[in-house]
Protein backbone atom coordinates (compact mmCIF):
# COMPACT_ATOMS: atom_id res chain seq x y z
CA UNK A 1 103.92 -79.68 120.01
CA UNK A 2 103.35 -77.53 117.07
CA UNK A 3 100.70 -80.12 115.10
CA UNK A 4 98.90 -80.45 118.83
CA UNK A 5 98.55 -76.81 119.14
CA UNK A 6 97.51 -76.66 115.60
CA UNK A 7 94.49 -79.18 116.11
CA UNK A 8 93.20 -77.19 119.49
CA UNK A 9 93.27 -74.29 116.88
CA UNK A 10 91.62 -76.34 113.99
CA UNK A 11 89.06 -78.13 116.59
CA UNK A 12 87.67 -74.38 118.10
CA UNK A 13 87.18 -73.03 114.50
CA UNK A 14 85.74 -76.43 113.15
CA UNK A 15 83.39 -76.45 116.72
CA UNK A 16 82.43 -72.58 116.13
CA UNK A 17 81.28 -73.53 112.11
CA UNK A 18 79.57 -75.85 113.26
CA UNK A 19 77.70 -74.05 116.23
CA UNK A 20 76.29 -71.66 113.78
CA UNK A 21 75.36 -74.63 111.13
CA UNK A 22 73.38 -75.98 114.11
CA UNK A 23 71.11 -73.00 113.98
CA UNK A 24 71.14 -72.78 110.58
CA UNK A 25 69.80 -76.54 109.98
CA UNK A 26 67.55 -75.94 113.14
CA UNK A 27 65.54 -73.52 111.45
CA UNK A 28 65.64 -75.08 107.96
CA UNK A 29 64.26 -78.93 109.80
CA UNK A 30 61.63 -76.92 111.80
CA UNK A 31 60.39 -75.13 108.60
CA UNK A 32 60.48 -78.56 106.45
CA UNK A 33 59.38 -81.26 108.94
CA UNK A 34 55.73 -82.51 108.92
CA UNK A 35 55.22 -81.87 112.99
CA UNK A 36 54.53 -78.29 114.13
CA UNK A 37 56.71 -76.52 116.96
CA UNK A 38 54.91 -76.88 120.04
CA UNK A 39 52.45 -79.49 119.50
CA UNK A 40 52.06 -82.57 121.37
CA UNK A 41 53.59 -85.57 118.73
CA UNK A 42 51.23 -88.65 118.18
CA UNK A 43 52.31 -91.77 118.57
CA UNK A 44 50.58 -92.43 115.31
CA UNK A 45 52.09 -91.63 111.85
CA UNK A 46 50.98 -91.99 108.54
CA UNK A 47 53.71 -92.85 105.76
CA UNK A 48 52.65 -93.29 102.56
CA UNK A 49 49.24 -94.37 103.56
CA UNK A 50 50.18 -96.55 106.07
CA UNK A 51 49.41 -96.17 109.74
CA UNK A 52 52.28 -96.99 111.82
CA UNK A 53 52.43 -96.68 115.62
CA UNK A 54 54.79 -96.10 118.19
CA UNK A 55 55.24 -97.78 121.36
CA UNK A 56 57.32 -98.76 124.47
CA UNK A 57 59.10 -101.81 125.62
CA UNK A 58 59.56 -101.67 129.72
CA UNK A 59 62.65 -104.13 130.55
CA UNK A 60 64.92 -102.90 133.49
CA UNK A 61 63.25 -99.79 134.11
CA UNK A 62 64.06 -98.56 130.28
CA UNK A 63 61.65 -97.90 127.83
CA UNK A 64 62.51 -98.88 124.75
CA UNK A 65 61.11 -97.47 121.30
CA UNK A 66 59.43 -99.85 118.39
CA UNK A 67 57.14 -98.54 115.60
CA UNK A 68 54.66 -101.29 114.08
CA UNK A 69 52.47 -100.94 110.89
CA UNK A 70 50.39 -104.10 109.28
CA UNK A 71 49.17 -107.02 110.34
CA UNK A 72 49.96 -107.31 114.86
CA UNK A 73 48.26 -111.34 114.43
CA UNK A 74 50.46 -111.99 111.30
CA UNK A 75 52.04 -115.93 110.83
CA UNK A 76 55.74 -115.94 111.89
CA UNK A 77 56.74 -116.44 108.32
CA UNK A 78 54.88 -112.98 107.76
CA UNK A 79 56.67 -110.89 110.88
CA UNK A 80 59.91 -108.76 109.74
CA UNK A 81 61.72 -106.98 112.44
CA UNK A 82 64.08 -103.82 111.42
CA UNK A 83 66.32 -102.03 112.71
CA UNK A 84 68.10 -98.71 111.24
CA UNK A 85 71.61 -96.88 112.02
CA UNK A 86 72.90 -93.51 112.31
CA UNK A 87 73.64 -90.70 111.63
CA UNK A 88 69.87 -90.03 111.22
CA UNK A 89 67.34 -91.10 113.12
CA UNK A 90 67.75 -95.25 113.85
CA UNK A 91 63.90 -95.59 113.55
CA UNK A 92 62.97 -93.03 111.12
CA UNK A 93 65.25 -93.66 108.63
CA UNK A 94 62.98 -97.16 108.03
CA UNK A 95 59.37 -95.65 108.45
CA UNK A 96 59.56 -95.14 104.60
CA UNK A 97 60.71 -98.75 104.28
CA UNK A 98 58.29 -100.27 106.27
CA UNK A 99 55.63 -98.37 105.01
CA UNK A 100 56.40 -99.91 101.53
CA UNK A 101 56.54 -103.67 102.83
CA UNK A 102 52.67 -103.06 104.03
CA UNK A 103 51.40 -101.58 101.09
CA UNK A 104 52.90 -104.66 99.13
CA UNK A 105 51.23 -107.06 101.26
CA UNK A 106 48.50 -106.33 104.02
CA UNK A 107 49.10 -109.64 105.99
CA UNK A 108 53.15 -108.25 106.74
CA UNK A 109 53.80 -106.84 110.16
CA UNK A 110 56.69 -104.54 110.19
CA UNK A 111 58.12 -103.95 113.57
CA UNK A 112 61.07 -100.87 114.28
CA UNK A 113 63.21 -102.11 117.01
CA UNK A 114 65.27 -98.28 117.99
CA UNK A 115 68.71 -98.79 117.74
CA UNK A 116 68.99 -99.97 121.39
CA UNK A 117 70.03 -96.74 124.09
CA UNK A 118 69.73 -94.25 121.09
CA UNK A 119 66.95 -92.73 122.39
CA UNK A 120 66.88 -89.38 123.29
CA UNK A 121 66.08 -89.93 126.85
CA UNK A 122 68.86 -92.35 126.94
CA UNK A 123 71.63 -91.47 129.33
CA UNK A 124 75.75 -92.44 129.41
CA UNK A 125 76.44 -93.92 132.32
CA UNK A 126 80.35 -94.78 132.35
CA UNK A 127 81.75 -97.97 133.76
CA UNK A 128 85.18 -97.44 135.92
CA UNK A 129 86.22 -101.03 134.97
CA UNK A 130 85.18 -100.88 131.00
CA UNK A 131 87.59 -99.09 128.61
CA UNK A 132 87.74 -98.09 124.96
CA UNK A 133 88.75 -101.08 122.90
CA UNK A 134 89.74 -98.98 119.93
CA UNK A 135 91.69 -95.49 119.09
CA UNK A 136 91.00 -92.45 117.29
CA UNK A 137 92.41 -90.54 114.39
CA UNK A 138 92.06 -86.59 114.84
CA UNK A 139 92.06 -84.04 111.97
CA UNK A 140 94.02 -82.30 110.47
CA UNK A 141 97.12 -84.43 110.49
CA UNK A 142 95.49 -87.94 111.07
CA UNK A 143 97.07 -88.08 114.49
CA UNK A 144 96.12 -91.75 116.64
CA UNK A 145 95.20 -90.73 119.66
CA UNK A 146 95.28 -93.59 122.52
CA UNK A 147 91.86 -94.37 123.79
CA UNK A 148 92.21 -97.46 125.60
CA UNK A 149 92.59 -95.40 129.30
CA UNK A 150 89.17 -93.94 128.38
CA UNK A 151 85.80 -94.91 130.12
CA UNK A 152 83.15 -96.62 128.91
CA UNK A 153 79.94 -97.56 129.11
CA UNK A 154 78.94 -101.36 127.77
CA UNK A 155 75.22 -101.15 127.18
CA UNK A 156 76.22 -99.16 123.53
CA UNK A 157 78.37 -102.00 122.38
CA UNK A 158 76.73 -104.11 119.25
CA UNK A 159 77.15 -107.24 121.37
CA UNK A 160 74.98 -106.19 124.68
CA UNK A 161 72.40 -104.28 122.25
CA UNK A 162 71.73 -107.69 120.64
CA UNK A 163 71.21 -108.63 124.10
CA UNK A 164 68.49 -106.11 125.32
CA UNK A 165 67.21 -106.90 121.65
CA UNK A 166 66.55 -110.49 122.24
CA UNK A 167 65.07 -109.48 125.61
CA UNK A 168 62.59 -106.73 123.35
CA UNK A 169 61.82 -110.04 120.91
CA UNK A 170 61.21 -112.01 124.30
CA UNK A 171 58.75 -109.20 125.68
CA UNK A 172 56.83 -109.07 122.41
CA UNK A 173 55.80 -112.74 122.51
CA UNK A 174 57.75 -113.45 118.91
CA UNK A 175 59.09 -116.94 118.40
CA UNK A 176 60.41 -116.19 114.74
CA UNK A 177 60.93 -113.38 112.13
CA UNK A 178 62.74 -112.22 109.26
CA UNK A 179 65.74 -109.92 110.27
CA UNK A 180 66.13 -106.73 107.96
CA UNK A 181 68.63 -104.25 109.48
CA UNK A 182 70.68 -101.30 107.73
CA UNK A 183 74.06 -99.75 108.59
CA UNK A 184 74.34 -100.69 112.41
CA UNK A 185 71.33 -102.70 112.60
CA UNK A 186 72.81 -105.25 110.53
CA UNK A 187 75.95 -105.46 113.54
CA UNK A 188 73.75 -105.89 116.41
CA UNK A 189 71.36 -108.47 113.91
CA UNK A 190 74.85 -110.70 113.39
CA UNK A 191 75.76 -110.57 116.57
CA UNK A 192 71.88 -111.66 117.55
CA UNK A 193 72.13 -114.11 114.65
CA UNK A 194 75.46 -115.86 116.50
CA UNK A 195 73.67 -116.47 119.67
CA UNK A 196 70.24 -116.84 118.79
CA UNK A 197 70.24 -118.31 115.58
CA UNK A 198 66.93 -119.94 116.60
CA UNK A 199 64.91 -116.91 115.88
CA UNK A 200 65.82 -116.05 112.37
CA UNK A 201 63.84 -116.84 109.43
CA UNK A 202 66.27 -114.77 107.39
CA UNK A 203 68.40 -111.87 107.57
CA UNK A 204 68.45 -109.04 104.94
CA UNK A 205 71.40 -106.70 105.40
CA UNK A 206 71.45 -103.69 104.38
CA UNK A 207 74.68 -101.47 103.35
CA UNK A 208 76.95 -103.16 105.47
CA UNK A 209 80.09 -104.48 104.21
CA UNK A 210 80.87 -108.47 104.80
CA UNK A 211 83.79 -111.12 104.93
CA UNK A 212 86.69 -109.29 102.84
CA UNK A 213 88.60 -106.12 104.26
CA UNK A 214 92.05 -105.16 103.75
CA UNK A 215 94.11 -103.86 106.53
CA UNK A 216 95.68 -101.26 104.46
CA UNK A 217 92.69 -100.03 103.46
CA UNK A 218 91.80 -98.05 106.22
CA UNK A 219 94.87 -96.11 105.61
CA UNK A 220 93.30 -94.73 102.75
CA UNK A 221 90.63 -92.43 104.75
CA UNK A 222 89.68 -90.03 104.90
CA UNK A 223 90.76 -89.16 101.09
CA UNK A 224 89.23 -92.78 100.25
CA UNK A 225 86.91 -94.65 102.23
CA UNK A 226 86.70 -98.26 101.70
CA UNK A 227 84.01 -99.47 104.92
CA UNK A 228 83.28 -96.49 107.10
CA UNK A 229 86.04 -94.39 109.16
CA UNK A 230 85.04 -95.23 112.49
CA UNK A 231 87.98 -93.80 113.76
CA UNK A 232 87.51 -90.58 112.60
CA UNK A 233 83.78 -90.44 113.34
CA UNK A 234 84.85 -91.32 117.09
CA UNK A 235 85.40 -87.36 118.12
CA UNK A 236 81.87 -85.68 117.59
CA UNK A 237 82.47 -83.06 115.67
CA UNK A 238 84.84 -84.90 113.09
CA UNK A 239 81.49 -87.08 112.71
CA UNK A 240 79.46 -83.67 111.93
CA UNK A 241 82.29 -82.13 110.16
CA UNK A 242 82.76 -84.79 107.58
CA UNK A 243 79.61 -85.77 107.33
CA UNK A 244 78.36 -82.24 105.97
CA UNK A 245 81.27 -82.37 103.72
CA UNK A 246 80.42 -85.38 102.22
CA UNK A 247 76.77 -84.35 101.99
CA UNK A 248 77.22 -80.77 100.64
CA UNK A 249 80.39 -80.25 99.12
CA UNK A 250 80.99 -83.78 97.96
CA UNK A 251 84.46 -83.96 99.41
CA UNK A 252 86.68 -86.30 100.10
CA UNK A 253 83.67 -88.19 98.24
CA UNK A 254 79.99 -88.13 98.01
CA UNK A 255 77.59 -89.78 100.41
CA UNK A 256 74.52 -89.28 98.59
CA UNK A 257 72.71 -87.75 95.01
CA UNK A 258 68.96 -87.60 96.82
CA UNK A 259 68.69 -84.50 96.52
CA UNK A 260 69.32 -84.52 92.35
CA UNK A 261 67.45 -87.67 91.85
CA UNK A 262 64.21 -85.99 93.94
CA UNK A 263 64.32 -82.41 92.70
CA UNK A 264 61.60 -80.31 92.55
CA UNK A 265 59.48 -82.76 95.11
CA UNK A 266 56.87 -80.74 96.49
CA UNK A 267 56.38 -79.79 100.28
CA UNK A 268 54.86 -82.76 102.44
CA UNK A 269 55.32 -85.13 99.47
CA UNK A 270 57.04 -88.70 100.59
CA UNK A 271 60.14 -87.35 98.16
CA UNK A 272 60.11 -83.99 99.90
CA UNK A 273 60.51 -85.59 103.43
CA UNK A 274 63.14 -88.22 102.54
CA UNK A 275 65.41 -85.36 101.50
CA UNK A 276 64.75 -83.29 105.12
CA UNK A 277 65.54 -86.59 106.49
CA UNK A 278 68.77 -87.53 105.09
CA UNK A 279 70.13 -84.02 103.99
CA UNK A 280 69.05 -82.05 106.93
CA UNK A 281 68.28 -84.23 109.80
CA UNK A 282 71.27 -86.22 109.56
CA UNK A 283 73.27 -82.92 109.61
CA UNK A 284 71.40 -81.72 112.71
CA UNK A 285 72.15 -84.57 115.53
CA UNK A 286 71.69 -83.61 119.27
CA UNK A 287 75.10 -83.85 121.15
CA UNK A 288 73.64 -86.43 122.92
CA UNK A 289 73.41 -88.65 120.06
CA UNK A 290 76.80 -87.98 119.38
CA UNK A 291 78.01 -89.10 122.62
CA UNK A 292 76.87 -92.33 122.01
CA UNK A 293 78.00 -92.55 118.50
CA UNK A 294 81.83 -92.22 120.49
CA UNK A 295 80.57 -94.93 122.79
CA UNK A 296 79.65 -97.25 120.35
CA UNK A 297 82.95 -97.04 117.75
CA UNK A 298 85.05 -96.63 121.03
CA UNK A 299 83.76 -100.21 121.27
CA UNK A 300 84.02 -101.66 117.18
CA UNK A 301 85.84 -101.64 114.30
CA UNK A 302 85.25 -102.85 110.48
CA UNK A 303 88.18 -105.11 111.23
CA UNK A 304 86.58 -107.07 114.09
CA UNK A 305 83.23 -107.31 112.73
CA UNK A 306 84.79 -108.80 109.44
CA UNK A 307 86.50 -111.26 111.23
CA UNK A 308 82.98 -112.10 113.50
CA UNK A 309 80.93 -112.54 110.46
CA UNK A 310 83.24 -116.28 110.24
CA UNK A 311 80.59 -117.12 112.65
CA UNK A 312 77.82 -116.76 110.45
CA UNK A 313 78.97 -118.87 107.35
CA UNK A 314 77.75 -122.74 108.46
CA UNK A 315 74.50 -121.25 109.85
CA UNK A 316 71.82 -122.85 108.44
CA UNK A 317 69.72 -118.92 107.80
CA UNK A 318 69.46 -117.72 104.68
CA UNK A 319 71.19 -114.09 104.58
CA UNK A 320 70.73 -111.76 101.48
CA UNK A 321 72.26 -108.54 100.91
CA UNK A 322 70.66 -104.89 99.36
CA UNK A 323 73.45 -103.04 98.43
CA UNK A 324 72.74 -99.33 96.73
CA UNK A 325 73.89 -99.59 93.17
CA UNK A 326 75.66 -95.95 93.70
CA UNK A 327 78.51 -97.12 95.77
CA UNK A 328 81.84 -96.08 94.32
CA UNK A 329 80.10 -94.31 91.34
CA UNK A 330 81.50 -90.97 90.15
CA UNK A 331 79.52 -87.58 90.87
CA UNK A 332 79.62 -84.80 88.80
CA UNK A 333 82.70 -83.49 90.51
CA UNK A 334 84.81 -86.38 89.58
CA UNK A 335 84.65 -87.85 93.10
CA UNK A 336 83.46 -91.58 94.32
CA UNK A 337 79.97 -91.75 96.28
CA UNK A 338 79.86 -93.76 99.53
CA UNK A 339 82.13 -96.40 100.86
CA UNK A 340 80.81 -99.67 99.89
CA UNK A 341 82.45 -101.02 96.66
CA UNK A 342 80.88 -104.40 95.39
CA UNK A 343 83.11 -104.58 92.21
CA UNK A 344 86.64 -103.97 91.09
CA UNK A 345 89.84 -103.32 93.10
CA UNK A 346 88.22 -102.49 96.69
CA UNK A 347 85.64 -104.86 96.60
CA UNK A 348 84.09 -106.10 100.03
CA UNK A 349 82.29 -108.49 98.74
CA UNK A 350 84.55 -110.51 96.18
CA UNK A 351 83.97 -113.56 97.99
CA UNK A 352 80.05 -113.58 97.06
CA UNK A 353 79.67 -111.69 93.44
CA UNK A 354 80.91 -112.00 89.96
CA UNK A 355 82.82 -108.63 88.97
CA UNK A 356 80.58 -105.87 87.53
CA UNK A 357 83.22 -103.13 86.82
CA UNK A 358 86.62 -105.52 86.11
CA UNK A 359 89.70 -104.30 87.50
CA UNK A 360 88.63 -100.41 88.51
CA UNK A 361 88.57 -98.39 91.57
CA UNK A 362 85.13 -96.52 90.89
CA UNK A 363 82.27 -97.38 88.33
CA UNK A 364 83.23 -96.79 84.38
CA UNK A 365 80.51 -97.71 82.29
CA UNK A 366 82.67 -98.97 79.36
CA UNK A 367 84.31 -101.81 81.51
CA UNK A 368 80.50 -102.65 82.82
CA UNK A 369 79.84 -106.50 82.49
CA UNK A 370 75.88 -105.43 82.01
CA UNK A 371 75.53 -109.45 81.72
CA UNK A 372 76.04 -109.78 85.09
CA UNK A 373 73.03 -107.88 86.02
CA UNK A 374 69.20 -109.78 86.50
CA UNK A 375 66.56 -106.32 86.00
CA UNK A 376 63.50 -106.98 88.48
CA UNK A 377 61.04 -104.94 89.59
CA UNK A 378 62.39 -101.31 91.24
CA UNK A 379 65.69 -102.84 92.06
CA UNK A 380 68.70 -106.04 90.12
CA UNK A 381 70.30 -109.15 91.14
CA UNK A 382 73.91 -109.33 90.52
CA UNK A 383 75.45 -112.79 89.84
CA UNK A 384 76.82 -114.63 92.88
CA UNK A 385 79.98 -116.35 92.37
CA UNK A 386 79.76 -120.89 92.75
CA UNK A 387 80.62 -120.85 96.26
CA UNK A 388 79.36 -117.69 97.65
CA UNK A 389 78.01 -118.00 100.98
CA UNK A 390 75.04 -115.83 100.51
CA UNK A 391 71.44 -116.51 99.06
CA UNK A 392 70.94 -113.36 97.19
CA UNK A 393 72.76 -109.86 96.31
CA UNK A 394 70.41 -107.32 94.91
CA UNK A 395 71.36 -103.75 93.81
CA UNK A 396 68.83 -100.81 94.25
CA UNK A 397 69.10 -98.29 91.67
CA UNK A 398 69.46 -94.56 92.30
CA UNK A 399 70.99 -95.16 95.90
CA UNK A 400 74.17 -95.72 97.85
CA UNK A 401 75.02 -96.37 101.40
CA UNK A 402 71.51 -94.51 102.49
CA UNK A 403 69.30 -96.54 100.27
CA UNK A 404 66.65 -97.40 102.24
CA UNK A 405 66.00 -93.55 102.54
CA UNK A 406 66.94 -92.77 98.98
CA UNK A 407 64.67 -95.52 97.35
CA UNK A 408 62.49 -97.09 100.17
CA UNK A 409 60.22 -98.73 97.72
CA UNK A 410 63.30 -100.50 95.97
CA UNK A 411 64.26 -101.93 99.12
CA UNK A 412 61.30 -102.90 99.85
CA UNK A 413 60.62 -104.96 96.75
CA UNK A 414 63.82 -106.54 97.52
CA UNK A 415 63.46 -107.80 100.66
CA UNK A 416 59.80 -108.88 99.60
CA UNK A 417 60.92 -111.36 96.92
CA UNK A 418 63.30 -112.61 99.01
CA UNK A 419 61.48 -113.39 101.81
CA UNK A 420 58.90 -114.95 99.94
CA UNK A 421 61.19 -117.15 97.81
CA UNK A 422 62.81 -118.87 100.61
């Protein structure tokens, strides 16, 4: 009774910080951002020197968002569709990206599929027959709380999104394209990939972990986080809470250095925006957004899409995977960035890659095995092991789970060779 009464107490003071750092990073996104307050918004946006365009998909009676740049007659084997994650912006977070993959080659079109139902305009509409598949831990004392009486609605599971998606690929006359999602992208791309295998040139996946996870593992969260802690990020403001932890005061770990690797970028520079995006932005999510955040972990786990990715190994696609180089590296407070280890004792991906950093828990540079690492142009290879299942695992310097915001061009260049090598 005591630790309940103690988390309605620690939820109201958490939920009053936070209503005050809502106004705060209001004010600082309006004053950063390239759009004005009150101004209509184009549908066209220039990145970089690149044009890209939004648009609207009509299937059901839903509109759903895409942003193109490049090439709209391009060959299959020159058509990429992306799709982003949270907590920032789904589509946003790959304009930067995208922007990149044009200016490399002008016969590329790039299209943005949104994150399916994230749109703003989006609405929850709960099913009386559909219930939450997973539970919830709740701060301060880690408390499960049973979930699985609780509503939901199915259209903001992974699975059904791949379903709508394939419907969006239908509508936009595509036979074939290369995949490239990032952070929950990648999900609703496997689960595409299982069904529709048909339509994939190739799938680059973007910091998202793979076949390996340890149950106890999770237990380790929030202190350590090996894979993200859906559970936690399940109540709204435990997602907003941690999240501007991680970002500002780099505890229990670091998400990101952006904002020391791009200081001093000037005011409507690329550098400058990428940091609004991922430091403010991603800090300043609608409630709405948040609500569907809950729908979708209420509805997934790292567990279960481990154990779905079995699916994917006797597919005849070629899957690669950009991985930013940060993960598990010590900041300057003594505390691990991200929660993707590719190396040493929590490593997701010790099925597919040699061992850069033997036998440790974050990266120490005197137990590096540098000889593991192929340098290529803004971004590495790291050495696959004999029998690893995927064609290529490339690291992209200065970057960690949000790499495709922290070093676009990297990511870019990655994907690029890639593509072009299969």
């Amino acid at each position: 009774m005591i630790k309940i009464f103690s988390e309605i107490v620690f939820a109201f003071l958490v939920q009053t910080f936070l209503f005050f750092l809502k106004i705060i990073f209001t004010v600082i996104c309006l004053f950063r951002k390239k759009e004005k307050l009150f101004t209509n918004q184009s549908n066209y946006l220039n990145y970089n020197g690149v044009c890209l365009e939004k648009r609207f998909i009509h299937i059901n009676g839903y509109q759903h968002l895409i942003t193109q740049c490049g090439d709209i007659d391009a060959l299959e084997e020159n058509t990429i569709v992306m799709m982003g994650g949270i907590p920032s912006d789904p589509s946003e977070s790959l304009y930067w990206m995208a922007a990149e993959l044009c200016k490399s080659d002008k016969d590329l079109h790039v299209l943005i599929l949104h994150l399916p139902y994230y749109e703003e305009y989006s609405t929850i509409d709960l099913d009386k027959d559909s219930f939450a598949k997973f539970n919830a831990f709740k701060f301060p004392f880690d408390r499960e709380i049973d979930l699985k009486k609780v509503n939901i609605d199915p259209k903001f599971s992974h699975e059904s999104q791949a379903q709508i998606t394939l419907k969006i690929f239908q509508k936009l006359k595509l036979k074939k394209a290369h995949f490239v999602g990032h952070d929950r992208g990648v999900i609703v791309f496997e689960n595409l990939l299982i069904t529709n295998p048909e339509i994939f040139l190739s799938l680059s996946r973007g910091s998202q972990i793979w076949d390996y996870y340890e149950d106890d593992w999770s237990k380790l969260a929030p202190k350590i986080c090996v894979g993200p802690p859906h559970r936690y990020m399940t109540y709204p403001y435990q997602l907003r809470l941690l999240f501007i932890l991680i970002t500002f005061i780099k505890l229990p770990f670091g998400i990101t250095e952006i904002a020391s690797h791009l200081r001093g970028s000037k005011k409507d520079s690329e550098e400058y925006d990428r940091v609004t995006h991922l430091i403010f932005k991603a800090n300043n999510p609608s409630r709405k957004f948040l609500l569907k955040v809950q729908q979708t972990f209420m509805q997934t786990d790292s567990k279960m899409e481990v154990k779905n990715r079995e699916k994917l190994k006797n597919m005849d696609v070629k899957i690669m995977q950009f991985q930013g180089e940060d993960e598990f590296k010590y900041g300057k407070n003594g505390k691990l960035i991200s929660d993707q280890p590719y190396f040493g004792i929590y490593n997701l991906f010790r099925n597919e890659v040699e061992d850069l950093f033997p036998g440790c828990v974050g990266q120490d540079l005197n137990k590096k095995a540098s000889h593991l690492i192929e340098e290529k142009k803004e971004y590495k290879k790291l050495k696959l092991l004999p029998n690893a299942t995927i064609e290529s695992f490339t690291l992209i310097p200065k970057s960690a789970h949000f790499n495709v915001i922290e070093n676009p061009k990297g990511c870019a260049n990655a994907v690029y060779d890639f593509i072009k090598n299969i």
